[in-house]
C-alpha atoms as a PDB file:
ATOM      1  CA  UNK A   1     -86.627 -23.806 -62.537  1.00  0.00           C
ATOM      2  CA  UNK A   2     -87.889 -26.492 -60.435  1.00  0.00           C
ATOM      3  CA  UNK A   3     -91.474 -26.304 -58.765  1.00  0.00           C
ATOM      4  CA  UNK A   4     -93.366 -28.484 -56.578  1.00  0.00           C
ATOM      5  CA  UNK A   5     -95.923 -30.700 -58.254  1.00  0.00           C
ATOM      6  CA  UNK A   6     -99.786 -30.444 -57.447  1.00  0.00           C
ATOM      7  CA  UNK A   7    -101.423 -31.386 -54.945  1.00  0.00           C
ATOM      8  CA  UNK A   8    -102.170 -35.158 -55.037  1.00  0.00           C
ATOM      9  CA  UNK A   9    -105.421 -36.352 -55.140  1.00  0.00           C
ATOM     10  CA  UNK A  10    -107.331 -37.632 -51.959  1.00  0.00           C
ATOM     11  CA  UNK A  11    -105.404 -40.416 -51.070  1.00  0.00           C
ATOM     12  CA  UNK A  12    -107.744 -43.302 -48.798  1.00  0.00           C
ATOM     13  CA  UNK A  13    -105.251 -46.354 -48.252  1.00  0.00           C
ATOM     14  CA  UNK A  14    -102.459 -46.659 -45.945  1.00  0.00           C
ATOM     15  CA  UNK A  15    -100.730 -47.920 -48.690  1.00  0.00           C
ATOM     16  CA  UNK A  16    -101.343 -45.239 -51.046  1.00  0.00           C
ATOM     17  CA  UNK A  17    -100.891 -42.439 -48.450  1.00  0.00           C
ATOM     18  CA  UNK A  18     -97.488 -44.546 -46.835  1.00  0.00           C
ATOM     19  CA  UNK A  19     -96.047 -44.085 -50.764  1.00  0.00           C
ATOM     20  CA  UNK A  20     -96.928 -40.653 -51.260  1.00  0.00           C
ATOM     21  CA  UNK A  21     -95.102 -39.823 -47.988  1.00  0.00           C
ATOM     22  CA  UNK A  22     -91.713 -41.424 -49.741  1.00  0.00           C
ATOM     23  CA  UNK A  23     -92.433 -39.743 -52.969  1.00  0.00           C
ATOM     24  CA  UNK A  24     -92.839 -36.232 -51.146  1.00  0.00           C
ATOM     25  CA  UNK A  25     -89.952 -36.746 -49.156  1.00  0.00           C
ATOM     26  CA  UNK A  26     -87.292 -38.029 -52.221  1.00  0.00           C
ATOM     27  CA  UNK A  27     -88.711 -34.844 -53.547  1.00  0.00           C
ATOM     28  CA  UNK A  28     -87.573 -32.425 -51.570  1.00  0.00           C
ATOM     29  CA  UNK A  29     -84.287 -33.197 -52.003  1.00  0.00           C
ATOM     30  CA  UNK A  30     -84.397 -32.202 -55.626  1.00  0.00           C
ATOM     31  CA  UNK A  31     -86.823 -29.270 -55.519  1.00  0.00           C
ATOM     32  CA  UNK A  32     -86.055 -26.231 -53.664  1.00  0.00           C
ATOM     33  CA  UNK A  33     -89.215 -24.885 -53.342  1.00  0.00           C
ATOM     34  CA  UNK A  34     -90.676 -28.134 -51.686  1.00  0.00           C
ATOM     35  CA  UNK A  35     -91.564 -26.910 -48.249  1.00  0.00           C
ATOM     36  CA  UNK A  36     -90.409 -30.430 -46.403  1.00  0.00           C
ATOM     37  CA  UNK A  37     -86.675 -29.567 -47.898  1.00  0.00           C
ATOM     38  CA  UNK A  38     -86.180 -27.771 -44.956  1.00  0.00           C
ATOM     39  CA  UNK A  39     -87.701 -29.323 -41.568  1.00  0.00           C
ATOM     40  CA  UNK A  40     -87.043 -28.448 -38.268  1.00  0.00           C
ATOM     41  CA  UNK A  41     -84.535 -30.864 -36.370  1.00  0.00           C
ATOM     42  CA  UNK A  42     -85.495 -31.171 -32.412  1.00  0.00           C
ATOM     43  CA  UNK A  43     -82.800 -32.199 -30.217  1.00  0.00           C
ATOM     44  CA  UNK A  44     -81.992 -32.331 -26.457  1.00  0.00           C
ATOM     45  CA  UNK A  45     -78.942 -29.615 -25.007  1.00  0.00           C
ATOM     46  CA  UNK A  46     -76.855 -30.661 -22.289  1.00  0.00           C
ATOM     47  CA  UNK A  47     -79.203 -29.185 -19.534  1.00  0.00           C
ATOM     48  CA  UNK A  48     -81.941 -31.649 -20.654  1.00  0.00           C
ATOM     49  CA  UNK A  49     -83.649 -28.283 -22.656  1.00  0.00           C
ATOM     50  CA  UNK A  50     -84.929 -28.870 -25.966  1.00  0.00           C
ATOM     51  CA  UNK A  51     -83.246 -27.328 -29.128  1.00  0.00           C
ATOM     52  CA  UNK A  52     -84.674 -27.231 -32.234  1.00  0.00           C
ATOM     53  CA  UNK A  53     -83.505 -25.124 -35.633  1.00  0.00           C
ATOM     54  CA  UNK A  54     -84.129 -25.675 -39.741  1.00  0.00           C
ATOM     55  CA  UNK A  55     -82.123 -28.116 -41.169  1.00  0.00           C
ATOM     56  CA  UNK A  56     -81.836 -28.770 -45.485  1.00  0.00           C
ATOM     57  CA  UNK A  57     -82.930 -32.187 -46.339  1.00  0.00           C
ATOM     58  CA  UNK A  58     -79.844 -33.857 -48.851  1.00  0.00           C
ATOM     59  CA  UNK A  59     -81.165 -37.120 -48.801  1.00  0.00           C
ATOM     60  CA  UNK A  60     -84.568 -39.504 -48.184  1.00  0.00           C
ATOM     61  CA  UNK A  61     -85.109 -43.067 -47.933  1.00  0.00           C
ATOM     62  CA  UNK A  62     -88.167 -43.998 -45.230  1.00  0.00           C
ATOM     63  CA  UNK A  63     -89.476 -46.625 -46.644  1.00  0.00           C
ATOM     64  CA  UNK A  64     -89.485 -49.411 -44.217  1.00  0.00           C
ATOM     65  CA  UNK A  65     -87.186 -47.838 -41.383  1.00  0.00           C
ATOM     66  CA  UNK A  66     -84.714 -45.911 -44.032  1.00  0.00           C
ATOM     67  CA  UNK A  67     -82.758 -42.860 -42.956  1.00  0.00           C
ATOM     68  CA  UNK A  68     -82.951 -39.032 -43.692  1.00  0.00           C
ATOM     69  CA  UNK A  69     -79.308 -37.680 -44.292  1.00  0.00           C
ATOM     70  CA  UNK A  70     -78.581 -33.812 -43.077  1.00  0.00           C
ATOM     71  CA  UNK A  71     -75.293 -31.942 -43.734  1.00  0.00           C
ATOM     72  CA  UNK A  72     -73.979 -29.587 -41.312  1.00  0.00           C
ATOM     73  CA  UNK A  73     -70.674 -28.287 -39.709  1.00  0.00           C
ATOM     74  CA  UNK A  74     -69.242 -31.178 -37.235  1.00  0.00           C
ATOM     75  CA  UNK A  75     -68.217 -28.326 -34.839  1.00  0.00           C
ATOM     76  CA  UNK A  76     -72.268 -27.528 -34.268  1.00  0.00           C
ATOM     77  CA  UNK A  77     -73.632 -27.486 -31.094  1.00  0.00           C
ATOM     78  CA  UNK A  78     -76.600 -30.195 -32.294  1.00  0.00           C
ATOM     79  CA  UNK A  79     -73.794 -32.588 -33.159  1.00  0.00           C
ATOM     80  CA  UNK A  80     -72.272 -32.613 -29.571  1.00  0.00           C
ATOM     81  CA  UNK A  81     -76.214 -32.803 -28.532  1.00  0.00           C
ATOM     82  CA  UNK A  82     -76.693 -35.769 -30.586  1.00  0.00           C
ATOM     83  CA  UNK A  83     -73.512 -37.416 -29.197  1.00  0.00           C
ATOM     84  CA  UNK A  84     -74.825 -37.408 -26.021  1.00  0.00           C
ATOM     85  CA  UNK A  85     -78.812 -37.763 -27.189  1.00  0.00           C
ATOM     86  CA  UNK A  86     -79.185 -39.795 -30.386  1.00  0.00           C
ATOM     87  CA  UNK A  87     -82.819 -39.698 -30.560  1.00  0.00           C
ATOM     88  CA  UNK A  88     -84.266 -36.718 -32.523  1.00  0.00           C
ATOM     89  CA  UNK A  89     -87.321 -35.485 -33.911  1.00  0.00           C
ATOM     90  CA  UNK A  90     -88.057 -33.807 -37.606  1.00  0.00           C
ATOM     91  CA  UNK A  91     -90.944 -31.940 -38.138  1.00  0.00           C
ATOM     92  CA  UNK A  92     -92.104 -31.447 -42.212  1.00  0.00           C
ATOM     93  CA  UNK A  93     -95.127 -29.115 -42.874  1.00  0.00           C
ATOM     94  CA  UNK A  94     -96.422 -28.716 -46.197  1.00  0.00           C
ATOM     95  CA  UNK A  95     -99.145 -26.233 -46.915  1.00  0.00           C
ATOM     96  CA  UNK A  96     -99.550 -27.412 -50.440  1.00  0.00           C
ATOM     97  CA  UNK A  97    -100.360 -31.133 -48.520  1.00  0.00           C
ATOM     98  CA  UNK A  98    -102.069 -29.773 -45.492  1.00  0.00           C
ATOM     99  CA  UNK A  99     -99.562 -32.764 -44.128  1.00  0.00           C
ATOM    100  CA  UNK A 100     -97.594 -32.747 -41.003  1.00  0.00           C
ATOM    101  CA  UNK A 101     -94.698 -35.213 -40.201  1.00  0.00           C
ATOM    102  CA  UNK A 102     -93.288 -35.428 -37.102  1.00  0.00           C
ATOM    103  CA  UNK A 103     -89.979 -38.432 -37.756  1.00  0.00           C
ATOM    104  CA  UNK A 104     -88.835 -39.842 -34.319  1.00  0.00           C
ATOM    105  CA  UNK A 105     -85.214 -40.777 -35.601  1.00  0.00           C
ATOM    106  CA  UNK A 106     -82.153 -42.246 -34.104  1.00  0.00           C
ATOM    107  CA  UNK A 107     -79.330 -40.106 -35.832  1.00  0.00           C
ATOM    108  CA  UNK A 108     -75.732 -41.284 -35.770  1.00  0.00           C
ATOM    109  CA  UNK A 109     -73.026 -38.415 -37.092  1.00  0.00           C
ATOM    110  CA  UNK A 110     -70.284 -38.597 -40.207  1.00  0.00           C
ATOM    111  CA  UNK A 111     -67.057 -36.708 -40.008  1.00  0.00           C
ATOM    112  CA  UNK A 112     -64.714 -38.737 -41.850  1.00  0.00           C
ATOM    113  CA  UNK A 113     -63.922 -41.465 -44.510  1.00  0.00           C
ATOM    114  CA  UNK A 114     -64.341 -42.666 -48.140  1.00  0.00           C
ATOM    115  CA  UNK A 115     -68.395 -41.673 -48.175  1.00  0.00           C
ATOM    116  CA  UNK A 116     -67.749 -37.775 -46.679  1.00  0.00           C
ATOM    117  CA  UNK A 117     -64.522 -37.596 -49.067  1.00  0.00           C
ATOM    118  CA  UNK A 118     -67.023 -38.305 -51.561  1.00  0.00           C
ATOM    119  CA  UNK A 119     -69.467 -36.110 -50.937  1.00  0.00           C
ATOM    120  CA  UNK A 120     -67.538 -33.227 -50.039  1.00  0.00           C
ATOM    121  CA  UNK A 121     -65.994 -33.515 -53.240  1.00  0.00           C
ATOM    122  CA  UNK A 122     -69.409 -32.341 -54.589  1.00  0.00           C
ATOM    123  CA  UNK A 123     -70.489 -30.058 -52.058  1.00  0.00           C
ATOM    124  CA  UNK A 124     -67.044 -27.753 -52.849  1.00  0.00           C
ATOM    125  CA  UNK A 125     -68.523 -27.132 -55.848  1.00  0.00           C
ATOM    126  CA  UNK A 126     -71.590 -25.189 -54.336  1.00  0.00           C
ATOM    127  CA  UNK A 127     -72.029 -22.018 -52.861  1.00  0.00           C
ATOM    128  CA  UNK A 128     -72.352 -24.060 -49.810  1.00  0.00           C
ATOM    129  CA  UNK A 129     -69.160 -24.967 -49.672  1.00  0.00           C
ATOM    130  CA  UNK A 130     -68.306 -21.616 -47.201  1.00  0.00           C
ATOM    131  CA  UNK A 131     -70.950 -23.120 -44.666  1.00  0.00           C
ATOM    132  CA  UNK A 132     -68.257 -25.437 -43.734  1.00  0.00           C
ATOM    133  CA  UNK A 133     -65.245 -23.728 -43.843  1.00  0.00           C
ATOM    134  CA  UNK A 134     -65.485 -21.096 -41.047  1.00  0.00           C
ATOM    135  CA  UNK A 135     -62.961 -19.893 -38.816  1.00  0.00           C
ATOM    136  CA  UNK A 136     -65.399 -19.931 -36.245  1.00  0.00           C
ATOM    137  CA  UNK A 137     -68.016 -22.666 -35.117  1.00  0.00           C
ATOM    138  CA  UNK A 138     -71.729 -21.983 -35.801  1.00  0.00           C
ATOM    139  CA  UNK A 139     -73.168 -20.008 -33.051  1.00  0.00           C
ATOM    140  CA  UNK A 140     -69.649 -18.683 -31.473  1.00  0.00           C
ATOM    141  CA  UNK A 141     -69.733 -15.111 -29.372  1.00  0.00           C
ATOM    142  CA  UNK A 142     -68.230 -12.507 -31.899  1.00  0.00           C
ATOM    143  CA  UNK A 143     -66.421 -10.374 -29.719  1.00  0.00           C
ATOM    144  CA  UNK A 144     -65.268  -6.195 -30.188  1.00  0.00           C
ATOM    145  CA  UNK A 145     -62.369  -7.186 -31.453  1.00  0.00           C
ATOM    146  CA  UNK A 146     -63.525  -9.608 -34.248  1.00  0.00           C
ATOM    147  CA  UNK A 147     -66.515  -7.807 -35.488  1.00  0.00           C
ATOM    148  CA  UNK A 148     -68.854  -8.898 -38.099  1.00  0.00           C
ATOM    149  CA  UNK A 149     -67.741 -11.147 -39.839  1.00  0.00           C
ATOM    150  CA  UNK A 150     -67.364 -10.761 -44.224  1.00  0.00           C
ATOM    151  CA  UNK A 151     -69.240 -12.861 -46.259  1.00  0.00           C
ATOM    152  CA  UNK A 152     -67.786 -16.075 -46.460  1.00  0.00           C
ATOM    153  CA  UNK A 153     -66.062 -16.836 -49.926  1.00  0.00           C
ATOM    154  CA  UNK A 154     -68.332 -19.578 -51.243  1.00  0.00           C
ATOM    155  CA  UNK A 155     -66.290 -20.218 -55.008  1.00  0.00           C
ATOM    156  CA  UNK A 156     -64.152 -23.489 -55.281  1.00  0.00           C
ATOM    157  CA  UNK A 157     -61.377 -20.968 -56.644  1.00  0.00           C
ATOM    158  CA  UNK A 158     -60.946 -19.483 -53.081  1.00  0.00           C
ATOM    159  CA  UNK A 159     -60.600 -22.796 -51.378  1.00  0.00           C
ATOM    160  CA  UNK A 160     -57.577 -23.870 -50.451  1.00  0.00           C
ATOM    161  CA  UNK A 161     -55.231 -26.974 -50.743  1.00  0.00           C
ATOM    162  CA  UNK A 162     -55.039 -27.366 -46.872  1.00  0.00           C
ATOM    163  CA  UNK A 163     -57.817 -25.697 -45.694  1.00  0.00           C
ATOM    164  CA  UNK A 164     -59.735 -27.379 -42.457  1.00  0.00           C
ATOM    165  CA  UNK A 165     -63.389 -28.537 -43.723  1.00  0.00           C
ATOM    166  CA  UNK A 166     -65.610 -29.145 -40.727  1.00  0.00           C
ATOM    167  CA  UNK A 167     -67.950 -30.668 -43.112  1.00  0.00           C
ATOM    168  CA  UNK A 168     -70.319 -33.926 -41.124  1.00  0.00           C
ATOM    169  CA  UNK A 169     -73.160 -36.149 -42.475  1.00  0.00           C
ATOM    170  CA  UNK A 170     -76.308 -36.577 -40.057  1.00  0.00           C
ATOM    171  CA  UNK A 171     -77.710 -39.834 -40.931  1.00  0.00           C
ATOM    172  CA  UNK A 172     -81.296 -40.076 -38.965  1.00  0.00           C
ATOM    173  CA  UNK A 173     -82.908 -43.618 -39.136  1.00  0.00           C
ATOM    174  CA  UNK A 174     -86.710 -43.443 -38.993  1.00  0.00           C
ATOM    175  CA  UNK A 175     -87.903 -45.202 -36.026  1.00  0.00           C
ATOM    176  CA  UNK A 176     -91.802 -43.805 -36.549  1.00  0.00           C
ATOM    177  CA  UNK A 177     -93.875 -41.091 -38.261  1.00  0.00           C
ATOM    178  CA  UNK A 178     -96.938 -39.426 -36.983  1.00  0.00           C
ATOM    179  CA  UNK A 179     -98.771 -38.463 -39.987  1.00  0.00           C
ATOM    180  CA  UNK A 180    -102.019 -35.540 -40.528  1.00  0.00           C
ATOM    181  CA  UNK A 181    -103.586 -34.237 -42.710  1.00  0.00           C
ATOM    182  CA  UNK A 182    -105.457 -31.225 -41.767  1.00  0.00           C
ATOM    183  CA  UNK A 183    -108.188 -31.406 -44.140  1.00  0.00           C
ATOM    184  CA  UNK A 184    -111.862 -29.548 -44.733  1.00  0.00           C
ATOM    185  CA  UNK A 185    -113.692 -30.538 -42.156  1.00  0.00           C
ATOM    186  CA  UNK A 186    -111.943 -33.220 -41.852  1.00  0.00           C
ATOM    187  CA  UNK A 187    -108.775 -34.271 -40.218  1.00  0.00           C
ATOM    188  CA  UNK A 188    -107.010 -37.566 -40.390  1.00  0.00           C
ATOM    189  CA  UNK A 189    -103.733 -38.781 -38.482  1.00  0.00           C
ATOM    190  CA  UNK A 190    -102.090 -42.031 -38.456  1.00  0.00           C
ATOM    191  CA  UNK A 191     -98.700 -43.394 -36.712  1.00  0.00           C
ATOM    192  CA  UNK A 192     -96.627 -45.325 -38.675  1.00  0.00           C
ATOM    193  CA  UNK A 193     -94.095 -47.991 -37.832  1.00  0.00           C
ATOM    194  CA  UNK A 194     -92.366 -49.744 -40.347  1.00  0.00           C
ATOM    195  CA  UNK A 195     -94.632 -51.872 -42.012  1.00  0.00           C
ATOM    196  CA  UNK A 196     -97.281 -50.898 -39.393  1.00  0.00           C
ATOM    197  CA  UNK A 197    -100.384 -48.477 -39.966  1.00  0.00           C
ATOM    198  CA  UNK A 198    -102.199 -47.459 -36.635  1.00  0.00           C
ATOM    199  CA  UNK A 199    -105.074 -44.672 -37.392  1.00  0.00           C
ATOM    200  CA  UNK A 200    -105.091 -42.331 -34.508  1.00  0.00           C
ATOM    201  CA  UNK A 201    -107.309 -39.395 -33.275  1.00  0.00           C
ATOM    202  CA  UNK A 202    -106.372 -36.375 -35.238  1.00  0.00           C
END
């Protein structure tokens, strides 16, 4: 079973702290019991409200403007929202850190071609293959007449040939993290841009 490493040590440089941020992040989409694998993903609704659920992190690359990659089911109301409203905002907390991100991203959406064939060649494989196979689309009134729905039949086995995959990639391209560290009797926060550092007031 995979568990999350230690706590680092005090880190003091921008550099230093800047790295450990990647590492962190790359690792959480290994572990499962890393705490950033699942952020929250703020978006905008079409009355201008903000929306925000929990989201699994599949991939991480922020090192110098790099992306964060998200799966989810292309019929979901946050990819219509990010259709209209690109910009987006992930939130990581990590107890084990005492760190806080919050990612301002500009996230463009996947639904077809060689890279999704490719993936969801893998993802069928999962249990979380059902996610994306629904007859219904996620957050869709269930009325009288349809009931609860069963348990959705997650084994490659039960998939079939011609069966409609909703399956999308979220690809979110760091624009700038706020970074803080909520430490003993001490707090720290920086923003960072790229290959800027600008120390803020915690």
């Amino acid at each position: 079973m995979t568990t999350s490493t230690p706590r680092p040590q005090t880190l003091e440089t921008p550099q230093e702290i800047r790295e450990q941020i990647c590492k962190e992040l790359v690792r959480a989409t290994h572990d499962r019991h890393h705490a950033w694998r699942t952020p929250v993903l703020a978006t905008v609704d079409a009355q201008g409200r903000p929306n925000a659920r929990t989201v699994v992190l599949r991939k991480a690359n922020v090192a110098d403007g790099g992306t964060i990659e998200i799966y989810t089911d292309r019929r979901s109301p946050k990819v219509s929202e990010l259709m209209a409203q690109p910009s987006a905002c992930l939130v990581f907390w990590s107890a084990r850190l005492s760190w806080q991100l919050r990612v301002a991203v500009e996230v463009s959406i996947q639904t077809e071609g060689p890279y999704i064939d490719s993936l969801w060649q893998n993802v069928k494989h999962t249990r979380a293959a059902g996610d994306y196979l629904g007859l219904l689309p996620p957050g869709h009134a269930l009325t009288d007449e349809l009931g609860v729905p069963d348990e959705p039949t997650n084994a490659p086995d039960f998939i079939p040939a011609d069966a409609i995959v909703h399956f999308a990639v979220l690809t979110a391209r760091v624009s700038e993290i706020d970074w803080l560290e909520l430490g003993r009797g001490k707090h720290r926060r920086a923003k960072i841009f790229h290959d800027q550092w600008q120390w803020l007031a915690p």
